[in-house]
Protein backbone atom coordinates (compact mmCIF):
# COMPACT_ATOMS: atom_id res chain seq x y z
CA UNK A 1 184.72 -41.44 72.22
CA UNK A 2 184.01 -40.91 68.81
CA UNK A 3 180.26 -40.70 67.67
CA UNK A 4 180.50 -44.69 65.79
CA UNK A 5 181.16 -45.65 69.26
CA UNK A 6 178.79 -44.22 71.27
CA UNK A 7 176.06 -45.06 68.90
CA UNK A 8 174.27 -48.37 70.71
CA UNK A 9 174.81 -51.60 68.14
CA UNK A 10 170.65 -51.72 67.55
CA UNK A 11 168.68 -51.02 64.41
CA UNK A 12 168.28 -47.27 63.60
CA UNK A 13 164.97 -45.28 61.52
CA UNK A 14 165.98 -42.08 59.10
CA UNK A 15 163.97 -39.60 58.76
CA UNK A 16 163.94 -36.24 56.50
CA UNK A 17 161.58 -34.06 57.42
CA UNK A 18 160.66 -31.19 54.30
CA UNK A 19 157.97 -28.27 54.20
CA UNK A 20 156.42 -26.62 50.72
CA UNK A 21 159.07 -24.49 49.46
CA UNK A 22 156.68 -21.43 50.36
CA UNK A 23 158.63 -21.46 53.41
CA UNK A 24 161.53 -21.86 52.59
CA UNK A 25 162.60 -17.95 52.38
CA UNK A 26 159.91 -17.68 55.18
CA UNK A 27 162.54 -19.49 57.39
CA UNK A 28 165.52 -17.64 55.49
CA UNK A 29 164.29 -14.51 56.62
CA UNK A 30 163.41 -15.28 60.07
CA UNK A 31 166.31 -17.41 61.17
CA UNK A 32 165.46 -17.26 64.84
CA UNK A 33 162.85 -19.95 64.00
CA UNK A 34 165.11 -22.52 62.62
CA UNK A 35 165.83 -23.76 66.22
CA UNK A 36 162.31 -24.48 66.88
CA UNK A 37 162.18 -27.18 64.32
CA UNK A 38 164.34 -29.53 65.85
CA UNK A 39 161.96 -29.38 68.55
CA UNK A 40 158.90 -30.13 66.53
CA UNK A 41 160.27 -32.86 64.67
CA UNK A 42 161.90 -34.60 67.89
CA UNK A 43 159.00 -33.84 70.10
CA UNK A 44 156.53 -36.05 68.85
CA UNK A 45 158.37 -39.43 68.39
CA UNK A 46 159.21 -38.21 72.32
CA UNK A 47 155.80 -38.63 73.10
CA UNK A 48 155.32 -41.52 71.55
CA UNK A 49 158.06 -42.89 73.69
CA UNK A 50 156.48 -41.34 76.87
CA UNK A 51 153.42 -43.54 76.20
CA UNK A 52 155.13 -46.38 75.89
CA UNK A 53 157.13 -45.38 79.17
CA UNK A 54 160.65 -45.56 77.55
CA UNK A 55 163.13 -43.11 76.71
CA UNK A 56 164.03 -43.10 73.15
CA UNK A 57 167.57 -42.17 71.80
CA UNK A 58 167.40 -39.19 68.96
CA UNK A 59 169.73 -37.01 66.73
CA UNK A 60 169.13 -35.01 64.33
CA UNK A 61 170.31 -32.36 62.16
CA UNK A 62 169.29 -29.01 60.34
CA UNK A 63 170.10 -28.91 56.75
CA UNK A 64 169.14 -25.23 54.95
CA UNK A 65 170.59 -25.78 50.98
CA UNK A 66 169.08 -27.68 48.06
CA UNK A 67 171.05 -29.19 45.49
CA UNK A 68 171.27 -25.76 43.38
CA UNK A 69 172.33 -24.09 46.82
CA UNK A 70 169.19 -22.70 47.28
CA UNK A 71 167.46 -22.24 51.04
CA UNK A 72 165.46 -25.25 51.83
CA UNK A 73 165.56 -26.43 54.91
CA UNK A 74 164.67 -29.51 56.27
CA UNK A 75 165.45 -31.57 59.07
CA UNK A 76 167.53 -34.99 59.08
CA UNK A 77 166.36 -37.48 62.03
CA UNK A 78 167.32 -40.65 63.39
CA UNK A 79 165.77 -42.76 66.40
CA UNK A 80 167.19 -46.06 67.38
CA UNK A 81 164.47 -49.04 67.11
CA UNK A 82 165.33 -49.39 71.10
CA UNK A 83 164.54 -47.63 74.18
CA UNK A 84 164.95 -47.80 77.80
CA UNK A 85 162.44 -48.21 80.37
CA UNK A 86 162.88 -46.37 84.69
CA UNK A 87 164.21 -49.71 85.67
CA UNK A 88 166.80 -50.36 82.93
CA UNK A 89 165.18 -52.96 80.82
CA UNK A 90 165.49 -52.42 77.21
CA UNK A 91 161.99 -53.07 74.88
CA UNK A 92 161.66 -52.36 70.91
CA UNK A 93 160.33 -48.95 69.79
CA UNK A 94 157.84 -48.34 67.03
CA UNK A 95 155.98 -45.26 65.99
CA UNK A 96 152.79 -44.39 63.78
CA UNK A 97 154.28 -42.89 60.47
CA UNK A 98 150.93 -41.51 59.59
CA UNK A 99 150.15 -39.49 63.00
CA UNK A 100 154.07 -38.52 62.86
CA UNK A 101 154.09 -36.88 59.42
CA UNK A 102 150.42 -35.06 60.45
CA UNK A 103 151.98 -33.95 63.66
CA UNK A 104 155.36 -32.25 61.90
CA UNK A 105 152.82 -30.75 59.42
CA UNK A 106 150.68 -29.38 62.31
CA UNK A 107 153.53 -27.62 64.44
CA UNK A 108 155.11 -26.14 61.60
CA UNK A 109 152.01 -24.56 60.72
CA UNK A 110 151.35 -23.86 64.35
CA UNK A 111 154.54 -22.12 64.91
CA UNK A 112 154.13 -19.96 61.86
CA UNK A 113 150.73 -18.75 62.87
CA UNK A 114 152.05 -18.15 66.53
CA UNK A 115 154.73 -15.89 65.17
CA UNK A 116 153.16 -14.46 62.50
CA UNK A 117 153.53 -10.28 64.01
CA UNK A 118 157.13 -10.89 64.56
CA UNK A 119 158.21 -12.40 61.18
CA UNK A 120 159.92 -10.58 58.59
CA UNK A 121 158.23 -11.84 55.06
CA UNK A 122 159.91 -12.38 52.51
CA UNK A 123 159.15 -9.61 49.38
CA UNK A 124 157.43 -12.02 46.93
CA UNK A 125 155.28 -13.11 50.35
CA UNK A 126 154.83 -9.60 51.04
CA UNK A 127 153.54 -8.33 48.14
CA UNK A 128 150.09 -10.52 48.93
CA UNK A 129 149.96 -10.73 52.56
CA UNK A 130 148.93 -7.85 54.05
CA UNK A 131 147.19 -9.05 57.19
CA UNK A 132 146.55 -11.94 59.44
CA UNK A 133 143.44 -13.18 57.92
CA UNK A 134 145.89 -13.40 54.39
CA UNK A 135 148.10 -15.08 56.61
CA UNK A 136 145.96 -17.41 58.13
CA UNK A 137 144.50 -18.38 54.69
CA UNK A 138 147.80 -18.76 53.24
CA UNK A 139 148.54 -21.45 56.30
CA UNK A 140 145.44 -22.82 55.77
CA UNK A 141 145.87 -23.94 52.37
CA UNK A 142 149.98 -25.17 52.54
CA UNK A 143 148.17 -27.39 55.30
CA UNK A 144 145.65 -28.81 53.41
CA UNK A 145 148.70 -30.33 51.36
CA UNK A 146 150.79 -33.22 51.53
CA UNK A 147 153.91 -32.58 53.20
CA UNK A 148 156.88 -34.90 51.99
CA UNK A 149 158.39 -36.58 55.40
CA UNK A 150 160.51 -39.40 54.12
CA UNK A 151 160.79 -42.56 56.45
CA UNK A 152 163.65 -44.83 55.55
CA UNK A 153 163.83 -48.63 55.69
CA UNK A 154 165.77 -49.40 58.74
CA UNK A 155 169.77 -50.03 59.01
CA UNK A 156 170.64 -53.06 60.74
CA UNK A 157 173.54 -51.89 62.31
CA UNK A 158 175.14 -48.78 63.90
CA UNK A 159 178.16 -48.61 61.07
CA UNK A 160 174.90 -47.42 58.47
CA UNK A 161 174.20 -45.35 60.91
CA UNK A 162 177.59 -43.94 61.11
CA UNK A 163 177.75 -43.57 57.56
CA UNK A 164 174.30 -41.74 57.21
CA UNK A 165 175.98 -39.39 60.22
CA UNK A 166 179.27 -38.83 58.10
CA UNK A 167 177.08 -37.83 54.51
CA UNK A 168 174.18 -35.90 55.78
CA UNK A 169 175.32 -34.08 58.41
CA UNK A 170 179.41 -33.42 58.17
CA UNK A 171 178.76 -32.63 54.62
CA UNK A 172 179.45 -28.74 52.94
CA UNK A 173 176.63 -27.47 50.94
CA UNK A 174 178.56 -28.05 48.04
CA UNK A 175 181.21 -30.70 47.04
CA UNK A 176 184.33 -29.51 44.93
CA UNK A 177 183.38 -32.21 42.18
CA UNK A 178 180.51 -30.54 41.50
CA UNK A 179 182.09 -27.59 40.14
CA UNK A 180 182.30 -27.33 36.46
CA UNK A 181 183.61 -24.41 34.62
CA UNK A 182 184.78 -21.31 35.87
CA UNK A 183 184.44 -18.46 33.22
CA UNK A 184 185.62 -14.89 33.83
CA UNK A 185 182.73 -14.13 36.06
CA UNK A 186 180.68 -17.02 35.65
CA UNK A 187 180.62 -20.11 37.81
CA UNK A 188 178.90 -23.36 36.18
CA UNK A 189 177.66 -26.29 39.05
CA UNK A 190 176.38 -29.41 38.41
CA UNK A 191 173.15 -30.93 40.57
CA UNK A 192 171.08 -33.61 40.14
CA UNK A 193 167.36 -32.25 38.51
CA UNK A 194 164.63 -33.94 41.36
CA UNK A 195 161.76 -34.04 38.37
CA UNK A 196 164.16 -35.37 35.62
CA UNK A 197 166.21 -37.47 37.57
CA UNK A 198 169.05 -36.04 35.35
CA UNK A 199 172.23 -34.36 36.02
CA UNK A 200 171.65 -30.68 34.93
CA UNK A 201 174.10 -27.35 35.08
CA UNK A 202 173.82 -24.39 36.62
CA UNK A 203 175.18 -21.08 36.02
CA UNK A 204 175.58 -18.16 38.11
CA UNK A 205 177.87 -15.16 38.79
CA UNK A 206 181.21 -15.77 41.57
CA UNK A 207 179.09 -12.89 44.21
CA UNK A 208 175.84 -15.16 44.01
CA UNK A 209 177.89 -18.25 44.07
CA UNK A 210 179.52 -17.20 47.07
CA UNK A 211 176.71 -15.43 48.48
CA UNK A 212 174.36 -18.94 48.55
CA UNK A 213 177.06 -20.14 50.40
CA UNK A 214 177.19 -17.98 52.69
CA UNK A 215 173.47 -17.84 53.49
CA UNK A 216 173.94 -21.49 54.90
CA UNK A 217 176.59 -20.35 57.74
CA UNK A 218 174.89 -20.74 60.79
CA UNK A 219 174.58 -17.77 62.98
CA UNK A 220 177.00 -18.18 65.79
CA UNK A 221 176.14 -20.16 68.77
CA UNK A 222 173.67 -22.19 66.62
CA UNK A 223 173.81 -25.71 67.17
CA UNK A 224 173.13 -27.78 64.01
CA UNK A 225 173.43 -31.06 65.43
CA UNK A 226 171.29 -32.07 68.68
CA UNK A 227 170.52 -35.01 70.51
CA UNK A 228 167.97 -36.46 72.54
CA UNK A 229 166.77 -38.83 75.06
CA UNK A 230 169.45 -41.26 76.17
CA UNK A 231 171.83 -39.61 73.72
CA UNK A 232 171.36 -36.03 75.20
CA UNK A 233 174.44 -34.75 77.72
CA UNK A 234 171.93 -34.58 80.58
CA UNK A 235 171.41 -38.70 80.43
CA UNK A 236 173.69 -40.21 78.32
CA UNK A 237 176.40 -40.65 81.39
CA UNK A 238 173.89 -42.71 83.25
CA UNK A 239 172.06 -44.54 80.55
CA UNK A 240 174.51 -45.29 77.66
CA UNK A 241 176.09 -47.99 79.99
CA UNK A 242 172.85 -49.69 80.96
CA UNK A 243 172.20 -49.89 77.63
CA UNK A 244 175.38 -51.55 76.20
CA UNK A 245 175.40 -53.87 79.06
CA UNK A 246 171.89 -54.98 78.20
CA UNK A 247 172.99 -55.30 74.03
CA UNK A 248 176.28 -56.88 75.55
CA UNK A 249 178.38 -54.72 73.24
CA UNK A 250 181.74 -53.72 74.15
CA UNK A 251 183.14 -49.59 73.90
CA UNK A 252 186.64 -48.94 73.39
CA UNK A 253 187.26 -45.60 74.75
CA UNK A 254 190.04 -43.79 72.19
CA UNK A 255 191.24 -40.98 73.35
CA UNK A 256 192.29 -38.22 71.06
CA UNK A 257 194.87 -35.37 71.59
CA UNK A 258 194.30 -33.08 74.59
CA UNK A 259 193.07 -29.58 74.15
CA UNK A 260 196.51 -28.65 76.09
CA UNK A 261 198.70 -30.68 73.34
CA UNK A 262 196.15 -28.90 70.09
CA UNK A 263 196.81 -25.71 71.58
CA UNK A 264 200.74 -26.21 71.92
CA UNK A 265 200.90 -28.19 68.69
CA UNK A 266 199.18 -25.13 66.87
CA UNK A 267 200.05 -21.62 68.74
CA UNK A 268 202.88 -22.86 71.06
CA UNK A 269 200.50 -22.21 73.96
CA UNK A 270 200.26 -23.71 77.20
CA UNK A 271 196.83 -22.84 78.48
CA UNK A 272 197.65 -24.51 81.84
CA UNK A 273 200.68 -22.27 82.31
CA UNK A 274 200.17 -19.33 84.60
CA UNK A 275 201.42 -15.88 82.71
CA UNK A 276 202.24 -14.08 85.72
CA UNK A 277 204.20 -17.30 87.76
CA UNK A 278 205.32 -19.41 84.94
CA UNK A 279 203.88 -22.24 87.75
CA UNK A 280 201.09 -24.87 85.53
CA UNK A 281 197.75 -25.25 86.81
CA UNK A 282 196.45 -29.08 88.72
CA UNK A 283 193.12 -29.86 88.10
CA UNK A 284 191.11 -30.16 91.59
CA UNK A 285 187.54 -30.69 90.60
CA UNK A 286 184.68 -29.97 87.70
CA UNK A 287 181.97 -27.84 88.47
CA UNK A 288 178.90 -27.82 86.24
CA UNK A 289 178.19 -24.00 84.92
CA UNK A 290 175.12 -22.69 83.59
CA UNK A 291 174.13 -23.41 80.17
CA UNK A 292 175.23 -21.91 76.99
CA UNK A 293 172.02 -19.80 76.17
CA UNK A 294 172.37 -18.59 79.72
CA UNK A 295 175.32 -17.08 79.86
CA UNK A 296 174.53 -15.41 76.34
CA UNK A 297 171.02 -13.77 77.42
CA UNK A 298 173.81 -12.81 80.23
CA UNK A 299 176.29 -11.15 78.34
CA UNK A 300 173.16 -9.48 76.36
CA UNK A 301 171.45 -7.51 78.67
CA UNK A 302 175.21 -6.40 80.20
CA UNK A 303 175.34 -4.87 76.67
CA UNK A 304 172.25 -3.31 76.33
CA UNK A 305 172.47 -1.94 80.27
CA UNK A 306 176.29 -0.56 79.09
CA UNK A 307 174.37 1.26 76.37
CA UNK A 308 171.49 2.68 78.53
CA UNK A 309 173.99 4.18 80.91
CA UNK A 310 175.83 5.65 78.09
């Protein structure tokens, strides 16, 4: 199924979630954080839910470039205006905007003060903190600020939502259009100025071109889009049904190519063919394996154990 048709057919709320661009290169440096956020901006509109005794449906995505490529990151949200109660019945969901921009604020803060002996700061950041109180008074005063979290009106339909899916979170840091002039070593971008309103250039060298590009490649493994609640794999299978029986709204299951007819179609491979027999493989039954993380923190400490005994 694709994503426009798992999405239920209910209203859906945007949200962008943004931090003062103090920690930006903060986050930059410390990229082992950037994980964390999904959780903070996800966790309280959860709670809210768990109140109210429903289970919400969430995605969201991590976006780390500004319009002039720089590292800003921020997080994209959306929660459907629905959830779904133990006993199936469907009720209307709506959240405090107030208490959820304070609460973003406060675990962003909280997680940088938690952390703050194992970050790496930044050199302009380093340069004036040299201790925890410096850092705690540095926190202190970013959270006496207002924090931007934009809340958008709601889309009536799960096609908006679709669309808002297909621009914020499919798209590259930078669009082709955008590029202007290309002059022996210098690369010219257009962006749109946030204070002016105004379309303004940009110049910079091909290496720092191509380097702010490349500081937005997520480390591997690193999931950029996540979902939640009834969306997440752990209860969509059971609760996605309920849900479009109670909104009466029909799926068509489309099914794409196999990963069998990809692999032949691109590297004349079979990967059901056995190498040693020539005989093909039957599928007999799925088993569910331990998660991703898992078998990393697995394959890890087999590493570092190799390199002890070594």
């Amino acid at each position: 199924m694709t994503q426009g048709e798992t999405l239920p057919d209910c209203e859906w709320r945007h949200i962008t979630y943004t931090m003062p661009d103090v920690f930006w290169d903060v986050f930059k440096a410390n990229r082992w954080l950037l994980g964390k956020l999904f959780t903070i901006a996800s966790d309280t509109l959860q709670q809210f839910g768990r109140l109210k005794k429903l289970t919400l449906g969430i995605f969201s995505a991590l976006h780390t470039y500004g319009r002039r490529l720089n590292f800003n990151c921020h997080i994209h949200l959306s929660v459907a205006a629905i959830g779904v109660t133990d006993k199936g019945e469907i009720r209307l969901f709506h959240f405090p905007f107030k208490a959820l921009k304070k609460q973003w604020r406060y675990g962003v803060i909280s997680l940088l003060r938690k952390h703050f002996h194992e970050l790496t700061l930044p050199a302009q950041l380093a340069e004036r903190i040299k201790d925890e109180k410096d850092w705690r008074d540095l926190l202190d005063k970013q959270y006496q600020k207002t924090w931007q979290v934009n809340i958008a009106k709601k889309t009536s339909h799960k096609a908006h939502t679709t669309q808002y899916l297909g621009r914020y979170l499919k798209k590259p840091p930078i669009a082709g259009a955008r590029l202007k002039h290309y002059v022996d070593e210098s690369v010219e971008i257009e962006y749109l100025d946030h204070r002016t309103k105004k379309l303004s250039d940009l110049n910079l060298s091909q290496f720092e071109l191509i380097a702010r590009i490349l500081s937005h490649v997520p480390e591997k493994h690193f999931k950029m889009i996540r979902y939640y609640g009834f969306l997440s794999n752990r209860l969509r299978g059971r609760l996605l049904p309920i849900i479009y029986d109670k909104l009466e709204q029909e799926v068509e299951i489309t099914e794409g190519p196999s990963y069998a007819a990809m692999l032949m179609g691109y590297v004349k491979v079979d990967p059901f063919k056995c190498i040693l027999c020539g005989g093909r493989m039957i599928f007999n039954r799925f088993e569910h394996g331990a998660p991703l993380g898992k078998l990393i923190s697995e394959v890890n400490t087999l590493a570092n154990l190799k390199r002890v005994v070594i």
